[in-house]
N, C-alpha and C. Protein backbone atom coordinates (compact mmCIF):
# COMPACT_ATOMS: atom_id res chain seq x y z
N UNK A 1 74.48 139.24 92.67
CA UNK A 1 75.25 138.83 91.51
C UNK A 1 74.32 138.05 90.58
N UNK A 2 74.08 138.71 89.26
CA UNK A 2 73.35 137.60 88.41
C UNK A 2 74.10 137.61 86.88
N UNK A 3 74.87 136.41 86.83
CA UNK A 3 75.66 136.03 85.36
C UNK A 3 74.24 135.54 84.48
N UNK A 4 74.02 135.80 83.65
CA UNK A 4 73.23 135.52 82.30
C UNK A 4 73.90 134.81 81.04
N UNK A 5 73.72 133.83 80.54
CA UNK A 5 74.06 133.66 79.19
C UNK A 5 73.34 133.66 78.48
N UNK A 6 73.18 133.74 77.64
CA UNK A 6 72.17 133.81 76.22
C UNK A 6 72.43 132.96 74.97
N UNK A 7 71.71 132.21 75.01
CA UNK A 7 71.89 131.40 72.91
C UNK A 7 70.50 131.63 72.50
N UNK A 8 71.14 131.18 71.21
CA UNK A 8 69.61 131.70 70.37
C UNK A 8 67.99 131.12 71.11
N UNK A 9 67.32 131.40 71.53
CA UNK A 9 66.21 131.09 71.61
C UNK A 9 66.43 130.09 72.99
N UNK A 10 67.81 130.13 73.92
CA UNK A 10 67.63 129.87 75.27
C UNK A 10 68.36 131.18 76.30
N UNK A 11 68.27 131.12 77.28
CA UNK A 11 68.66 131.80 78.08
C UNK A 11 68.66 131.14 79.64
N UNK A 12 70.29 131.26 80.63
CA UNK A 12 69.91 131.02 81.77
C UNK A 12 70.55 132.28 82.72
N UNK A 13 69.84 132.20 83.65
CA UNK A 13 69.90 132.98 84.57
C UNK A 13 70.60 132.65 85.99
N UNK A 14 71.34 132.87 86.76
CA UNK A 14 72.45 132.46 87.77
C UNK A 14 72.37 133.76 88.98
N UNK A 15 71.34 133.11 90.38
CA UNK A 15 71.53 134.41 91.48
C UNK A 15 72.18 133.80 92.33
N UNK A 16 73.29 134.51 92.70
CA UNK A 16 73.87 133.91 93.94
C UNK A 16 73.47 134.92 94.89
N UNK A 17 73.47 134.66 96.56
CA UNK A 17 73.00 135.57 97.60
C UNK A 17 74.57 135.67 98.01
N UNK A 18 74.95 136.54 98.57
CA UNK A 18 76.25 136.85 99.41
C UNK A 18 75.85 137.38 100.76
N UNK A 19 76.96 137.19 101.56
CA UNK A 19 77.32 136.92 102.88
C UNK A 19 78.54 137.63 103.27
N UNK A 20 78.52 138.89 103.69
CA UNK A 20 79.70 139.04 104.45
C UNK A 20 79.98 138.75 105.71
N UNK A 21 81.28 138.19 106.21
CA UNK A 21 81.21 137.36 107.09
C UNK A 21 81.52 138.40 108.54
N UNK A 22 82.30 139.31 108.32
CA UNK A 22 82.32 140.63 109.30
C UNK A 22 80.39 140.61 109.80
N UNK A 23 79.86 140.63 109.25
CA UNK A 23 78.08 140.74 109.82
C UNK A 23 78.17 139.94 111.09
N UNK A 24 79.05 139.06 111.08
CA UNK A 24 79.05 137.77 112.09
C UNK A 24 79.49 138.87 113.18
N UNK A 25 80.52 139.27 113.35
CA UNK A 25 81.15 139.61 114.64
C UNK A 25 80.26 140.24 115.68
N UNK A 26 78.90 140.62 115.41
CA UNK A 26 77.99 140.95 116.45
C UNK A 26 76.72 139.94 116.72
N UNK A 27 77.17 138.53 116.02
CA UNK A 27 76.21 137.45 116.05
C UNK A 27 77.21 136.43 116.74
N UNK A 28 77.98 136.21 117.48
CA UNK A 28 79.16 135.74 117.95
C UNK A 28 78.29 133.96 118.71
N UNK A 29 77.17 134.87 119.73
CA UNK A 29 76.77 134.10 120.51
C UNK A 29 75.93 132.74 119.29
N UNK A 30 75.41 133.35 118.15
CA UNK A 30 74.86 132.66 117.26
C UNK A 30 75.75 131.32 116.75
N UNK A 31 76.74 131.46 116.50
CA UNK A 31 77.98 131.36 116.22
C UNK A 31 78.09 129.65 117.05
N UNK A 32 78.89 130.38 118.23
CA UNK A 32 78.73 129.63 119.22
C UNK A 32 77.25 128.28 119.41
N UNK A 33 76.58 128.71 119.51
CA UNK A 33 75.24 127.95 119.73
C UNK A 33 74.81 126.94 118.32
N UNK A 34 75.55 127.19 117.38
CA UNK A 34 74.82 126.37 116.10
C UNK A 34 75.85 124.98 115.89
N UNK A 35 75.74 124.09 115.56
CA UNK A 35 76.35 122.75 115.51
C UNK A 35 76.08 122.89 114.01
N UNK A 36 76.33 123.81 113.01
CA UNK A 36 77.20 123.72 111.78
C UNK A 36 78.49 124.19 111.01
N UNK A 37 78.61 123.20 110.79
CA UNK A 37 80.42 123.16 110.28
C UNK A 37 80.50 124.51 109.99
N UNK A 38 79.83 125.04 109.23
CA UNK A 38 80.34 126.44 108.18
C UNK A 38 80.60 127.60 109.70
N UNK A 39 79.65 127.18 110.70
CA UNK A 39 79.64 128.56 111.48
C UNK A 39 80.95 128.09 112.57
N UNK A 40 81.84 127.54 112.78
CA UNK A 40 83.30 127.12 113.14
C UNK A 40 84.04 127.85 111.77
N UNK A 41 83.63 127.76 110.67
CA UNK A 41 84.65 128.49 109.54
C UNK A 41 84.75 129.79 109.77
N UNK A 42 83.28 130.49 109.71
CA UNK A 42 83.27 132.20 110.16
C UNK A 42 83.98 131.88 111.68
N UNK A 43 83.67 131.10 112.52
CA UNK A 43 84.51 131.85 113.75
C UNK A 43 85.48 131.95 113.97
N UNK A 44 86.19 130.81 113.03
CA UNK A 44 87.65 130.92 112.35
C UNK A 44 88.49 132.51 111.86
N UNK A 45 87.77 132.45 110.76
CA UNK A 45 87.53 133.66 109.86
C UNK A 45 87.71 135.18 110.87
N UNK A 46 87.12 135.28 112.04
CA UNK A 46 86.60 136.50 112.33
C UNK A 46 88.14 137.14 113.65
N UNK A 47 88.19 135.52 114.43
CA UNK A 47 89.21 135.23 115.29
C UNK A 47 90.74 135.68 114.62
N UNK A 48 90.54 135.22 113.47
CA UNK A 48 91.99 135.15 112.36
C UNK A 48 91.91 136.54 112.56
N UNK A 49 90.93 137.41 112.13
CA UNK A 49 91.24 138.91 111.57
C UNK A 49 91.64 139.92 112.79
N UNK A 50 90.69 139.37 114.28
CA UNK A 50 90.93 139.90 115.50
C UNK A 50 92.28 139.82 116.01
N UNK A 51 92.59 138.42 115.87
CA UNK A 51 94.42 138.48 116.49
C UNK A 51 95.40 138.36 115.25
N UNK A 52 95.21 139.25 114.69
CA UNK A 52 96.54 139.65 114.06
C UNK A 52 97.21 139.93 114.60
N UNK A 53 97.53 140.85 115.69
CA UNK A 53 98.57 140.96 116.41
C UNK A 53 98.79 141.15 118.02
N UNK A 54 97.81 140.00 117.88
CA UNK A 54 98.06 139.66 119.29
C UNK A 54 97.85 138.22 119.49
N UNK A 55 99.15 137.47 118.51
CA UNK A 55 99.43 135.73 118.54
C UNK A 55 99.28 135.08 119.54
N UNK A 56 99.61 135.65 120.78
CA UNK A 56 99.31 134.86 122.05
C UNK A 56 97.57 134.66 122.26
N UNK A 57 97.19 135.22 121.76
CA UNK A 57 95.89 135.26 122.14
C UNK A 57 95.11 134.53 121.09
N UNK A 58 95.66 134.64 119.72
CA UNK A 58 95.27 133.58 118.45
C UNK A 58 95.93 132.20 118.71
N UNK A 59 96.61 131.83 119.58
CA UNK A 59 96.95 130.82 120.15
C UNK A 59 95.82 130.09 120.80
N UNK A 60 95.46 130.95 121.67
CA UNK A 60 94.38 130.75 122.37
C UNK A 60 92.85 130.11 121.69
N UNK A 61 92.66 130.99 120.71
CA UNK A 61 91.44 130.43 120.12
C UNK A 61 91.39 129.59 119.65
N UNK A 62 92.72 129.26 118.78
CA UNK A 62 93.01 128.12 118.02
C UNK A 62 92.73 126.80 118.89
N UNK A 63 93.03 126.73 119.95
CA UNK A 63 92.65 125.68 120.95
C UNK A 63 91.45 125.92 121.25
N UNK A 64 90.64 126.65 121.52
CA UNK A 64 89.39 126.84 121.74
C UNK A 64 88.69 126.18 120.83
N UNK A 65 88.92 126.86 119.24
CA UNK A 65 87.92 126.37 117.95
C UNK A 65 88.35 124.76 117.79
N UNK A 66 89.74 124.18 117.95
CA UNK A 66 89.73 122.94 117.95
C UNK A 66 88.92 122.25 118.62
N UNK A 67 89.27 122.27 119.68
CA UNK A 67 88.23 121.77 121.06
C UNK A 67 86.41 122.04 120.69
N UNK A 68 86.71 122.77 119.99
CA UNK A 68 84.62 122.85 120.05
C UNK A 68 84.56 121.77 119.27
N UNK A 69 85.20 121.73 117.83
CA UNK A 69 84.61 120.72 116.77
C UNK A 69 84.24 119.09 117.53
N UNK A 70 85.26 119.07 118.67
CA UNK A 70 85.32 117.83 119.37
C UNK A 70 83.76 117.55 119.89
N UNK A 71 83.36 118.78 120.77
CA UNK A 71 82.77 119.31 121.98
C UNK A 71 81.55 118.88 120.88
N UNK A 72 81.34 119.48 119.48
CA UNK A 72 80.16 119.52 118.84
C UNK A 72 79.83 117.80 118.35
N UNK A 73 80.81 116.75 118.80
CA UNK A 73 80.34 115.62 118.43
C UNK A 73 80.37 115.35 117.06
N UNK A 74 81.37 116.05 116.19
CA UNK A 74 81.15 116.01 114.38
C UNK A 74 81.93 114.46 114.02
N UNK A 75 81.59 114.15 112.74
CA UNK A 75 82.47 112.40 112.55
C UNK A 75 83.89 112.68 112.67
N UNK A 76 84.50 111.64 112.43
CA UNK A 76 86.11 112.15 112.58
C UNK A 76 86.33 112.89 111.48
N UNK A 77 85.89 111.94 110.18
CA UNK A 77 86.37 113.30 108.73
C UNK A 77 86.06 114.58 108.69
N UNK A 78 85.22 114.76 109.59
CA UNK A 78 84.40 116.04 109.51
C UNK A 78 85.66 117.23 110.74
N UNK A 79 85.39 116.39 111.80
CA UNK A 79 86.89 117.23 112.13
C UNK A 79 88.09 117.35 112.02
N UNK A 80 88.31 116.30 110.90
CA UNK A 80 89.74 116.38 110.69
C UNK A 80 89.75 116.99 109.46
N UNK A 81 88.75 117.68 108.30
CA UNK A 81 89.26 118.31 107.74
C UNK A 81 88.76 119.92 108.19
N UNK A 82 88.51 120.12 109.15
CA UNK A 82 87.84 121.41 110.15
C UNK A 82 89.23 121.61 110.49
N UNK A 83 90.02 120.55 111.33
CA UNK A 83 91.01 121.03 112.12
C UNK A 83 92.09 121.66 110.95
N UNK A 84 92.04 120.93 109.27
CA UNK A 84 93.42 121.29 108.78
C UNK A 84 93.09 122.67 108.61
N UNK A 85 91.29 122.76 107.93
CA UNK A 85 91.12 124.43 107.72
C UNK A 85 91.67 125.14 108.89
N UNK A 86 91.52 125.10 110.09
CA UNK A 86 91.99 125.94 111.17
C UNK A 86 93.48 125.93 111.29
N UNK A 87 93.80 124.77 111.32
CA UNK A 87 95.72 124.86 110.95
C UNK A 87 96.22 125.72 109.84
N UNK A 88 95.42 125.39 108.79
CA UNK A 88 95.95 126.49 107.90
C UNK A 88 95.92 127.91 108.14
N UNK A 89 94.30 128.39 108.21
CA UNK A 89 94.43 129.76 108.81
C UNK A 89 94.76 130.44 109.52
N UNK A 90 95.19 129.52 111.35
CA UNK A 90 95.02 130.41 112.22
C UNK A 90 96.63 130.04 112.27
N UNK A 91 97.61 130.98 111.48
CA UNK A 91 99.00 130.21 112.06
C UNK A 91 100.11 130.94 113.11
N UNK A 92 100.81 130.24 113.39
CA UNK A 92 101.32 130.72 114.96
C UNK A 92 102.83 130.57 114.37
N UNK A 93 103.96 131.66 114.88
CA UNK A 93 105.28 131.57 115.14
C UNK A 93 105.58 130.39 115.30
N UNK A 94 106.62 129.67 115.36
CA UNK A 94 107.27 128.59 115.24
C UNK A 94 107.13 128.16 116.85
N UNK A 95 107.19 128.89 117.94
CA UNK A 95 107.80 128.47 119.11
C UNK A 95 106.20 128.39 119.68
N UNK A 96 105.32 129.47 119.16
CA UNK A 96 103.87 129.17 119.74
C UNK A 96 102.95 128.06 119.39
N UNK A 97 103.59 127.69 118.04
CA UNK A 97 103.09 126.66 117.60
C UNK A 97 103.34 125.36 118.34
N UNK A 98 104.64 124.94 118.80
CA UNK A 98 105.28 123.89 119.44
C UNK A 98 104.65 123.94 120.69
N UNK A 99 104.17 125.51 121.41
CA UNK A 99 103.60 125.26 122.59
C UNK A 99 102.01 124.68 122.27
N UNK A 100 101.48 125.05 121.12
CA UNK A 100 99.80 124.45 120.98
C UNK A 100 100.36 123.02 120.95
N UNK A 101 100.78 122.34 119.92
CA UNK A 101 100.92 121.18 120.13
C UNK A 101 101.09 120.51 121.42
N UNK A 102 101.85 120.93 122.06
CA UNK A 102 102.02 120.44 123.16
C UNK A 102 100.48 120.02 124.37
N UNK A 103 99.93 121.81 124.35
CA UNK A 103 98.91 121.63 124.84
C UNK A 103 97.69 120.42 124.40
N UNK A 104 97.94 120.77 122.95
CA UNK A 104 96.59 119.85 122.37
C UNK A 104 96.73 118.29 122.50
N UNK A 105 97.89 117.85 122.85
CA UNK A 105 98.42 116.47 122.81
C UNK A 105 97.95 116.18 123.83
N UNK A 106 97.76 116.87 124.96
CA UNK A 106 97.49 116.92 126.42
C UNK A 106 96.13 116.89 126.47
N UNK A 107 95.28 117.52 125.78
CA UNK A 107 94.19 117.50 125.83
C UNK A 107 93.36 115.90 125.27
N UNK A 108 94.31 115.97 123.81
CA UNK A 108 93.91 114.39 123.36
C UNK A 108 94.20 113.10 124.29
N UNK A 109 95.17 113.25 124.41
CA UNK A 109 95.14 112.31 125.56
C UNK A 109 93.78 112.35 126.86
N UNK A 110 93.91 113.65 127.17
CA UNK A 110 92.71 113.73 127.95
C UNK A 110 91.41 113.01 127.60
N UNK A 111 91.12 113.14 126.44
CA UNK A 111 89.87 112.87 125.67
C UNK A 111 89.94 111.29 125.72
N UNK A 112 91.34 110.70 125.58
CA UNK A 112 91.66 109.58 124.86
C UNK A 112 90.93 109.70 122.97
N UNK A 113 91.61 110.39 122.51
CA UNK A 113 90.91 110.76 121.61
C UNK A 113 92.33 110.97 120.27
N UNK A 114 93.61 110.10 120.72
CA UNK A 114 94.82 110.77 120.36
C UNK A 114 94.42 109.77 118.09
N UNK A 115 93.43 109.32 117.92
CA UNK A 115 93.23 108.83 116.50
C UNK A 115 93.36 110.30 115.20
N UNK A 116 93.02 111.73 116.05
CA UNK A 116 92.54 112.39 115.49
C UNK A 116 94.42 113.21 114.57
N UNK A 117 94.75 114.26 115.03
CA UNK A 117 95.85 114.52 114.10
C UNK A 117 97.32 114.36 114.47
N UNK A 118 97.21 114.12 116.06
CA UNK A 118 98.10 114.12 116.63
C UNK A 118 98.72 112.68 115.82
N UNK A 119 98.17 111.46 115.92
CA UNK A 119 98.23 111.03 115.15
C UNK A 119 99.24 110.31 113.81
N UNK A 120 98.66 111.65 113.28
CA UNK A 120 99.20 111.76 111.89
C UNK A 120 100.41 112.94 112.22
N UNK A 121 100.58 113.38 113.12
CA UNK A 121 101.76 114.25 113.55
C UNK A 121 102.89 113.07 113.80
N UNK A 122 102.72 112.55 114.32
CA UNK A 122 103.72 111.51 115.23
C UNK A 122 104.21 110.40 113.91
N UNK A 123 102.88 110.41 112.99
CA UNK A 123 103.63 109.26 111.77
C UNK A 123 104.73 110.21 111.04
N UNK A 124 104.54 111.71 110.82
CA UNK A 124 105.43 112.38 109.84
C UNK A 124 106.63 112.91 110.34
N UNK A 125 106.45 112.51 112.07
CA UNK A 125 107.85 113.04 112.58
C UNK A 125 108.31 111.45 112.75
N UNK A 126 108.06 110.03 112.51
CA UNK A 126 108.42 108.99 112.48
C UNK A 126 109.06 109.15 111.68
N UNK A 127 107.92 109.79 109.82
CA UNK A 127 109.07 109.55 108.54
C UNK A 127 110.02 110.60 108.57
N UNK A 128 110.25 110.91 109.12
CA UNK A 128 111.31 112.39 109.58
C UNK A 128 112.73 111.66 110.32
N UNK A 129 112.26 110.97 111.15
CA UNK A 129 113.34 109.95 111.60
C UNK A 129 113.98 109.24 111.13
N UNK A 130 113.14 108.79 110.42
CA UNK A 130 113.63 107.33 109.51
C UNK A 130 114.55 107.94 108.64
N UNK A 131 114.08 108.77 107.58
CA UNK A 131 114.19 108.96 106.66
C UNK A 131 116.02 109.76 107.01
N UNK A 132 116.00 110.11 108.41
CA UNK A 132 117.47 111.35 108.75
C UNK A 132 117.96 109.59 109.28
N UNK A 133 117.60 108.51 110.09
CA UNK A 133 118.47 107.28 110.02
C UNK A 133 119.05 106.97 109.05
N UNK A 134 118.20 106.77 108.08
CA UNK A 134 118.78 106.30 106.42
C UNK A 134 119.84 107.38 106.20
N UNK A 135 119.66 108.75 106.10
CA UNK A 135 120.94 109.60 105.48
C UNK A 135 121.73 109.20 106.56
N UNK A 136 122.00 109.13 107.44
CA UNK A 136 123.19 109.24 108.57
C UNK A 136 123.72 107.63 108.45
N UNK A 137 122.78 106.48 107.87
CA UNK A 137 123.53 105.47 107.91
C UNK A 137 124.30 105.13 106.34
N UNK A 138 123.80 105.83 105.42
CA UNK A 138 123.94 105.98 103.97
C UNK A 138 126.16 106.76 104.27
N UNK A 139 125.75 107.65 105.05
CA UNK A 139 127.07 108.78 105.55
C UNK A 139 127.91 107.72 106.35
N UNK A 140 127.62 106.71 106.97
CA UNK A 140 128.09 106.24 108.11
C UNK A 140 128.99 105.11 107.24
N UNK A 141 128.45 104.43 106.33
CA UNK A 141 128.64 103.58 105.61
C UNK A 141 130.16 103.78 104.58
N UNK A 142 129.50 105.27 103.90
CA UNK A 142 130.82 106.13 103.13
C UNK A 142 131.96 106.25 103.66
N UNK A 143 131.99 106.84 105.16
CA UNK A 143 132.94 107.05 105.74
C UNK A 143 133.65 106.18 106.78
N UNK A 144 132.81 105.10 107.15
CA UNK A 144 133.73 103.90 107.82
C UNK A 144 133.69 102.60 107.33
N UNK A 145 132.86 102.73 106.40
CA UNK A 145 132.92 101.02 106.10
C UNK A 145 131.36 100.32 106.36
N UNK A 146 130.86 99.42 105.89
CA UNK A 146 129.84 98.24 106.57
C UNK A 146 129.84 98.30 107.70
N UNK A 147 128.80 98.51 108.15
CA UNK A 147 128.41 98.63 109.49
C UNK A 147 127.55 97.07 110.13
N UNK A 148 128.00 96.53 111.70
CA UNK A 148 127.70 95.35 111.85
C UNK A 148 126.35 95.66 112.28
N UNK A 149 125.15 94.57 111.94
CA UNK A 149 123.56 94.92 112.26
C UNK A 149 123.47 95.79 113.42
N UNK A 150 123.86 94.90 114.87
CA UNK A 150 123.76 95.80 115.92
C UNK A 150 124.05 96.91 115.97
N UNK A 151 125.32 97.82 115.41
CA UNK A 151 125.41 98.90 115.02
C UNK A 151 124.57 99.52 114.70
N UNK A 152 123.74 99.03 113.42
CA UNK A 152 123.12 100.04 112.73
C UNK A 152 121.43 100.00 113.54
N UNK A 153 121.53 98.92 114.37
CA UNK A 153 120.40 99.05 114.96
C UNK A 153 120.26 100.10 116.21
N UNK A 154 121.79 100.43 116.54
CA UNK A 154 121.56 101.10 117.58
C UNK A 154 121.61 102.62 117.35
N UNK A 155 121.99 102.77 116.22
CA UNK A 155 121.99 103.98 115.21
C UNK A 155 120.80 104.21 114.98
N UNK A 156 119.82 103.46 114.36
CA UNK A 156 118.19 103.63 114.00
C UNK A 156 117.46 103.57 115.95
N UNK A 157 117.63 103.77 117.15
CA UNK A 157 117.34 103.38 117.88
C UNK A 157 117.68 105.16 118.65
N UNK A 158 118.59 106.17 117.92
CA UNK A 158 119.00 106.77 118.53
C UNK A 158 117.33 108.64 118.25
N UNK A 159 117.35 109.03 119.29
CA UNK A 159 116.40 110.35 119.04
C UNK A 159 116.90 111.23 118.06
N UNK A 160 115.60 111.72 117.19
CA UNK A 160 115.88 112.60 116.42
C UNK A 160 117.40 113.68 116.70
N UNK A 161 117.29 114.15 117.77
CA UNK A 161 118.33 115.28 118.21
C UNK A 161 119.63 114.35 118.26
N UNK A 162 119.66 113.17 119.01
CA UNK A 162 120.83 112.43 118.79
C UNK A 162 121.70 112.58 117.26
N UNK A 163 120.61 111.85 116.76
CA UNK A 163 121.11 111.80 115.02
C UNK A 163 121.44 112.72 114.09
N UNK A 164 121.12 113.77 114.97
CA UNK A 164 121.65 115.31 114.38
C UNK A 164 122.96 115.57 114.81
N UNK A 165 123.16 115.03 115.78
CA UNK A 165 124.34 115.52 116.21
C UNK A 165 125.00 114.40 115.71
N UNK A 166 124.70 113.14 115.76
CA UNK A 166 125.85 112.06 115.23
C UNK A 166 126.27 112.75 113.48
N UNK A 167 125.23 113.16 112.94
CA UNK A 167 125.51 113.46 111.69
C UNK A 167 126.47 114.92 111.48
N UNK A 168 126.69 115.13 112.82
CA UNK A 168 127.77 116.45 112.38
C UNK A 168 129.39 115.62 112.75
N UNK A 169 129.17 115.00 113.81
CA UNK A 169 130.33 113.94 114.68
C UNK A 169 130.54 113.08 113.45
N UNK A 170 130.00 112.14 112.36
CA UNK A 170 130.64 111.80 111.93
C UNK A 170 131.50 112.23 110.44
N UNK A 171 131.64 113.68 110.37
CA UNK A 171 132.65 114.10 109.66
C UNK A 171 133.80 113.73 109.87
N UNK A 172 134.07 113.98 111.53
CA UNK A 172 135.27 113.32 111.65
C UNK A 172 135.76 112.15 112.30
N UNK A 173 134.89 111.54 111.56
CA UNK A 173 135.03 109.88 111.90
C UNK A 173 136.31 109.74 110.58
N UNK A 174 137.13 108.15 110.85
CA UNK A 174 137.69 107.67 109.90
C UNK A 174 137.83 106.16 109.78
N UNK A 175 137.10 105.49 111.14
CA UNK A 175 137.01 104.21 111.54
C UNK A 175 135.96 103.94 112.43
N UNK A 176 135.53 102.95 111.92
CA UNK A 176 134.10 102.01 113.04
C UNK A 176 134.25 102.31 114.21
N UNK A 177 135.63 102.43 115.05
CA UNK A 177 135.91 102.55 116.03
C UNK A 177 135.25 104.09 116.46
N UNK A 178 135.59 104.98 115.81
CA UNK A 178 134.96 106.27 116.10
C UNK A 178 133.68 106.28 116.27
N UNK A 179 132.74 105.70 115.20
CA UNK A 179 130.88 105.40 116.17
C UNK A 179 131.18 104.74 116.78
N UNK A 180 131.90 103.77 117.21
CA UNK A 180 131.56 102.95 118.26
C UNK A 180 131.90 103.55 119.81
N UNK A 181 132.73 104.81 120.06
CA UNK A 181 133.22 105.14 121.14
C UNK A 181 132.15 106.25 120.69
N UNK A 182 131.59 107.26 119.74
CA UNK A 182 130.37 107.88 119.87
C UNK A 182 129.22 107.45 120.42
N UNK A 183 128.63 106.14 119.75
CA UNK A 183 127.69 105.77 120.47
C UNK A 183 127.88 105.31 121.87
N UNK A 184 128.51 104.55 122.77
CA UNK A 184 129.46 104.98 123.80
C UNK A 184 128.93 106.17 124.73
N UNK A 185 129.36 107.02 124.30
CA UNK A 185 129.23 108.49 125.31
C UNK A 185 128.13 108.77 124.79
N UNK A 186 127.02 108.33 124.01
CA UNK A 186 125.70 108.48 124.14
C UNK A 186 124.71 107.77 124.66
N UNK A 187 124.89 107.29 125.01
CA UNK A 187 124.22 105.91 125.56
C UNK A 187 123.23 106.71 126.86
């Protein structure tokens, strides 16, 4: 590729070299063996195109390529924006996904290493909580009245899945008394 511009009496000249990254798939072991960032991107890249349709197995790598960036000793920024590139690309069904997490949590822990995204997983399913406490106590409020602190503390105290379900239960609330014999049989 060479872009040229031209003005009167200057001129520049622009070579870029290109790289197709398919060249890689018979340099694999190369791949493997180099401790630079870019060559985790192609193995990214090559893995993505191989399991298209065979997710269980792009499951697989995806834990693999995570685990190397670790394995390769890179700073934390350096793998934590490695890991989002790989989150983004390599993506998994909803239910395979819940199983990587699972695994990888297991692994971080293993490592003691849980600073990295897990992390930042656990703060956005915090604001996920919070944020469904607040609507359900915002609802709770509408439909029975002021709620006494302990109440609402034991309301903010309850699991995500709890609060899903309190938030369907209290449609047919019409008195304090009704969370209070809900929370009750949840306990």
């Amino acid at each position: 590729m060479h872009p040229t511009f031209n003005y009167p009496d200057t001129s520049l000249n622009f070579k870029f070299g290109t790289v197709k990254l398919l060249d890689y798939q018979n340099r694999w072991t190369e791949l493997e063996a180099s401790d630079n960032p870019f060559a985790t991107v192609v193995m990214v890249h090559l893995k993505t195109q191989q399991t298209t349709k065979k997710i269980e197995e792009r499951k697989t790598w995806k834990f693999s390529l995570i685990r190397r960036l670790y394995e390769l000793g890179l700073q934390e920024k350096d793998i934590r924006n490695l890991y989002r590139f790989i989150d983004w690309v390599m993506i998994l069904p909803e239910a395979l996904e819940a199983e990587f997490w699972q695994d990888f949590k297991q692994f971080e822990q293993e490592r003691s290493m849980s600073y990295i995204t897990t992390g930042e997983r656990i703060g956005y399913e915090r604001g996920k909580q919070e944020q469904g406490q607040n609507i359900i106590l915002r609802q709770l409020q509408k439909r029975v009245g002021e709620l006494p602190e302990e109440v609402t503390k034991e309301v903010q105290a309850l699991s995500l899945e709890d609060l899903e379900a309190l938030g369907e239960a209290l449609l047919d609330f019409t008195a304090t008394d009704d969370l209070l014999n809900w929370l009750q049989a949840h306990r």
